[in-house]
C-alpha atoms as a PDB file:
ATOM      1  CA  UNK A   1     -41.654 -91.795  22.127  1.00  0.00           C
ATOM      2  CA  UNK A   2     -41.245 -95.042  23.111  1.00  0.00           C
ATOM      3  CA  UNK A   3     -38.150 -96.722  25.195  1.00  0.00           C
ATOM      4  CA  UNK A   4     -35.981 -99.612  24.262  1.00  0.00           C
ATOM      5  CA  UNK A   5     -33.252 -98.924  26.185  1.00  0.00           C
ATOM      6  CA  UNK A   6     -32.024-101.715  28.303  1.00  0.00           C
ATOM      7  CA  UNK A   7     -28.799-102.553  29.987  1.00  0.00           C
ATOM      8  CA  UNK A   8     -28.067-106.304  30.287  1.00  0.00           C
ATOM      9  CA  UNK A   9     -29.063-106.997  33.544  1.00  0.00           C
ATOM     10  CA  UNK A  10     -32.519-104.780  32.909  1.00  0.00           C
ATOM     11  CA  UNK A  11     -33.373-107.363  29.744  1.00  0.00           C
ATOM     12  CA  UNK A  12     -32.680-110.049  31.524  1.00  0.00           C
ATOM     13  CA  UNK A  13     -34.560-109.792  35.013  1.00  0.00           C
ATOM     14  CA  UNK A  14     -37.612-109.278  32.177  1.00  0.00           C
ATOM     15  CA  UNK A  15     -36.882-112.551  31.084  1.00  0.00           C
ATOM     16  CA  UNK A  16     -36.928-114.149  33.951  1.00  0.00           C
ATOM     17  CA  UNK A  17     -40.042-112.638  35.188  1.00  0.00           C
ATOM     18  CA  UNK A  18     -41.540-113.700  32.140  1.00  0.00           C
ATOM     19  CA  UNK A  19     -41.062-117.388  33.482  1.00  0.00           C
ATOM     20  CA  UNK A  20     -38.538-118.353  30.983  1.00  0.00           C
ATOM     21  CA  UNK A  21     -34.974-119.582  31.383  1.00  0.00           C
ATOM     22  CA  UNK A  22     -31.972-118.098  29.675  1.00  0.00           C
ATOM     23  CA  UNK A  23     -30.263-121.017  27.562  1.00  0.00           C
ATOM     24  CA  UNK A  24     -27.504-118.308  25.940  1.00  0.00           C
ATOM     25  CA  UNK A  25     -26.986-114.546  25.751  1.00  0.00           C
ATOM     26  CA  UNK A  26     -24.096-112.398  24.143  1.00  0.00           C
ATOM     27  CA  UNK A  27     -24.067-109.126  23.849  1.00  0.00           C
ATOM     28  CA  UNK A  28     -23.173-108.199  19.786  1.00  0.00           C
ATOM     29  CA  UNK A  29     -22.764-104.776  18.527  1.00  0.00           C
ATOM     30  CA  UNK A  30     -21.026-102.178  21.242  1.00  0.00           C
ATOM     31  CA  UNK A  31     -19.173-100.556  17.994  1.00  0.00           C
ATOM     32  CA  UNK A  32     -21.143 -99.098  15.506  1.00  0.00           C
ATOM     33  CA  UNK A  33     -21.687 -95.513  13.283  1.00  0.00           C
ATOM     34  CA  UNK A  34     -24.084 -93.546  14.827  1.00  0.00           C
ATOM     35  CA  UNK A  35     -27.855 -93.690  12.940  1.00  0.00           C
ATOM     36  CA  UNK A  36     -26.465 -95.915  10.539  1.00  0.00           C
ATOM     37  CA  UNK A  37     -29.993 -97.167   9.950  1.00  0.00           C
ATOM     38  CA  UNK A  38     -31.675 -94.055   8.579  1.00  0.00           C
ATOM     39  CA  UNK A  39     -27.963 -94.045   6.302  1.00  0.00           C
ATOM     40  CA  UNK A  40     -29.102 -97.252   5.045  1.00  0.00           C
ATOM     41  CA  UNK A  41     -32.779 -96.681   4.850  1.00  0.00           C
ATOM     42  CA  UNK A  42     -32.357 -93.616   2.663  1.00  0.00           C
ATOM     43  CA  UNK A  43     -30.111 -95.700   0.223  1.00  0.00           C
ATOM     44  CA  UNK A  44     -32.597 -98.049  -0.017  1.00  0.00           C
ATOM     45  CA  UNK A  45     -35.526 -95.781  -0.847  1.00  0.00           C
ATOM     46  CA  UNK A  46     -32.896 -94.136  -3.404  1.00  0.00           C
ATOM     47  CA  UNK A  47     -31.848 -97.392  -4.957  1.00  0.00           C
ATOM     48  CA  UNK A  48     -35.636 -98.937  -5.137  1.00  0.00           C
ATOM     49  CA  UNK A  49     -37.252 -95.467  -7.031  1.00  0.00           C
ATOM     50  CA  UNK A  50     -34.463 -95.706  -9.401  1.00  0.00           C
ATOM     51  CA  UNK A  51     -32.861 -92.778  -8.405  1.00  0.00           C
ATOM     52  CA  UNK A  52     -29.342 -93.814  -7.965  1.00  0.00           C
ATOM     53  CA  UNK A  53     -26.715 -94.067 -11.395  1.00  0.00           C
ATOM     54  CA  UNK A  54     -26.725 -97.252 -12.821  1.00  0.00           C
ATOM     55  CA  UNK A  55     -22.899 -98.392 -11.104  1.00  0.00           C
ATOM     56  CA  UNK A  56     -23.881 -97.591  -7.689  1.00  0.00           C
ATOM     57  CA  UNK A  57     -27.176 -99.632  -8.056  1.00  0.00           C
ATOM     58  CA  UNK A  58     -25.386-102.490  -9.665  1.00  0.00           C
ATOM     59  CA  UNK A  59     -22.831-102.277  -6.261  1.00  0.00           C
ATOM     60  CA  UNK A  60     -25.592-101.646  -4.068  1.00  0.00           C
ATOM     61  CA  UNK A  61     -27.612-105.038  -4.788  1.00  0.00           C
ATOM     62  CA  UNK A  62     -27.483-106.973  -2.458  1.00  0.00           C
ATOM     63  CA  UNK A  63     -28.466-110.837  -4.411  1.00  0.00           C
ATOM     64  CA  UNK A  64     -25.802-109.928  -7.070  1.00  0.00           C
ATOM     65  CA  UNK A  65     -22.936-109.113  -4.476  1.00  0.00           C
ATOM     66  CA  UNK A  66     -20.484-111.846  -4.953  1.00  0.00           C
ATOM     67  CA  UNK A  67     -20.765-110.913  -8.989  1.00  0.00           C
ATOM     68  CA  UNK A  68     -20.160-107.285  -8.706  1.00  0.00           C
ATOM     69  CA  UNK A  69     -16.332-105.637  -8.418  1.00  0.00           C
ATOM     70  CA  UNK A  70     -15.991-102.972  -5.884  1.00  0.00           C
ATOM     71  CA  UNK A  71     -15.019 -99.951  -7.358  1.00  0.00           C
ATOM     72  CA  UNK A  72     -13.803 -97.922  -4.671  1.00  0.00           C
ATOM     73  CA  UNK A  73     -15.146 -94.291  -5.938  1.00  0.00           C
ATOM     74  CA  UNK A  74     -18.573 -95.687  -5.763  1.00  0.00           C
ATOM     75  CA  UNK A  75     -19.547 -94.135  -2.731  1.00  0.00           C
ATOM     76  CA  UNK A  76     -21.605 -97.785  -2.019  1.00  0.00           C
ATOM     77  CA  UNK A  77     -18.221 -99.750  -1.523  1.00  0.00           C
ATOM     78  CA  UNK A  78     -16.791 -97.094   0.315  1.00  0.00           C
ATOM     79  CA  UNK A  79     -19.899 -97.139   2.904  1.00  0.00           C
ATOM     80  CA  UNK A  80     -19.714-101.235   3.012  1.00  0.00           C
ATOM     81  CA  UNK A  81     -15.384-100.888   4.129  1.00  0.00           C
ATOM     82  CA  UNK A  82     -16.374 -98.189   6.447  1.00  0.00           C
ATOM     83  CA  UNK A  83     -19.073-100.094   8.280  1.00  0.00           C
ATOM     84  CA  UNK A  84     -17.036-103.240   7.862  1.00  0.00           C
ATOM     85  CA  UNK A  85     -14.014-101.702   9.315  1.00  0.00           C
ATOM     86  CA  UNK A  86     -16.057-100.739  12.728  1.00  0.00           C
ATOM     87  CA  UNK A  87     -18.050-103.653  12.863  1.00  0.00           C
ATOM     88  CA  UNK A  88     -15.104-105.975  12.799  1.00  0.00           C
ATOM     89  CA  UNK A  89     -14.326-104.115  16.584  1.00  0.00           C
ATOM     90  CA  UNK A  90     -17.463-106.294  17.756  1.00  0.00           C
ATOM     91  CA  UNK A  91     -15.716-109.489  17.087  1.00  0.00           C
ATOM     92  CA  UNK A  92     -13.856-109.444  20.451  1.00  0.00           C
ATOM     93  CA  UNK A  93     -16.298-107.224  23.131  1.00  0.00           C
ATOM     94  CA  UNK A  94     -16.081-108.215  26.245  1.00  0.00           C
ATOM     95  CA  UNK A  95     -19.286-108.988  28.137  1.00  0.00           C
ATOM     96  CA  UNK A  96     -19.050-106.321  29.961  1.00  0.00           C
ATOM     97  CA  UNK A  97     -18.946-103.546  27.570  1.00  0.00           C
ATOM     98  CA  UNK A  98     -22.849-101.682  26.637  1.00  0.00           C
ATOM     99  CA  UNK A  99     -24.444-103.097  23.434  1.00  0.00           C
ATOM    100  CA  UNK A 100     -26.170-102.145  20.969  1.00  0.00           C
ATOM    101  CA  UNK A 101     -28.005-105.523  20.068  1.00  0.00           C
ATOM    102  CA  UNK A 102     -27.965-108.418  22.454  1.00  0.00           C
ATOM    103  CA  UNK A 103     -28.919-111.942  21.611  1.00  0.00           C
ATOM    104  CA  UNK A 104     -30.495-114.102  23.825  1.00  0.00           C
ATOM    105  CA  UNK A 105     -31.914-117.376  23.288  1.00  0.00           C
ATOM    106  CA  UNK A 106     -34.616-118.341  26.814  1.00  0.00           C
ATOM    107  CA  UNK A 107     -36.920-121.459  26.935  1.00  0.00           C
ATOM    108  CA  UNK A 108     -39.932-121.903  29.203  1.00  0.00           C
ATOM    109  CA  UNK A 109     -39.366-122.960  32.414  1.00  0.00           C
ATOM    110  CA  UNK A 110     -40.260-126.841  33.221  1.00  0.00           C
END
């Protein structure tokens, strides 16, 4: 039961007692379906044993994606528009909203 909960200012006063400088940092994902990662770690598990039909695997993979056609009753494309639909709300955060993921780019100090 570890912690990895940080708020901006928390991450970043690490940083800096770390010695290093902060060159850029933006905050990236404030939007985003709750536990979406075990969602997509179960479909993975499904889709590498083989599980999965045939036309969901083929929509699923991810090196052939510009070759295969959405279908829309393949419950794949229907989970890639509704995690594109709320992860096109992180385009325009502001910096003060929380965040899921924040990028930060720090060099050492000279």
């Amino acid at each position: 039961m570890h912690v990895r909960l940080y708020s901006k200012e928390e991450i970043t006063e690490v940083i800096k007692r770390a010695g290093l400088k902060i060159v850029y940092l933006q905050t990236s994902t404030h939007y985003c379906i709750l536990f979406n990662h075990l969602f997509l770690n179960g479909m993975k598990r499904l889709l590498n044993i083989g599980i999965l039909p045939k036309a969901i695997n083929n929509v699923a993979d991810k090196f052939k994606y510009k070759e295969n056609k959405r279908i829309w009753l393949n419950p794949v494309s229907v989970g890639h528009a509704l995690f594109n639909f709320i992860d096109r709300r992180n385009e325009s955060i502001s910096e003060d909203k929380s965040s899921v993921a924040i990028a930060i780019k720090a060099i050492k100090r000279i």
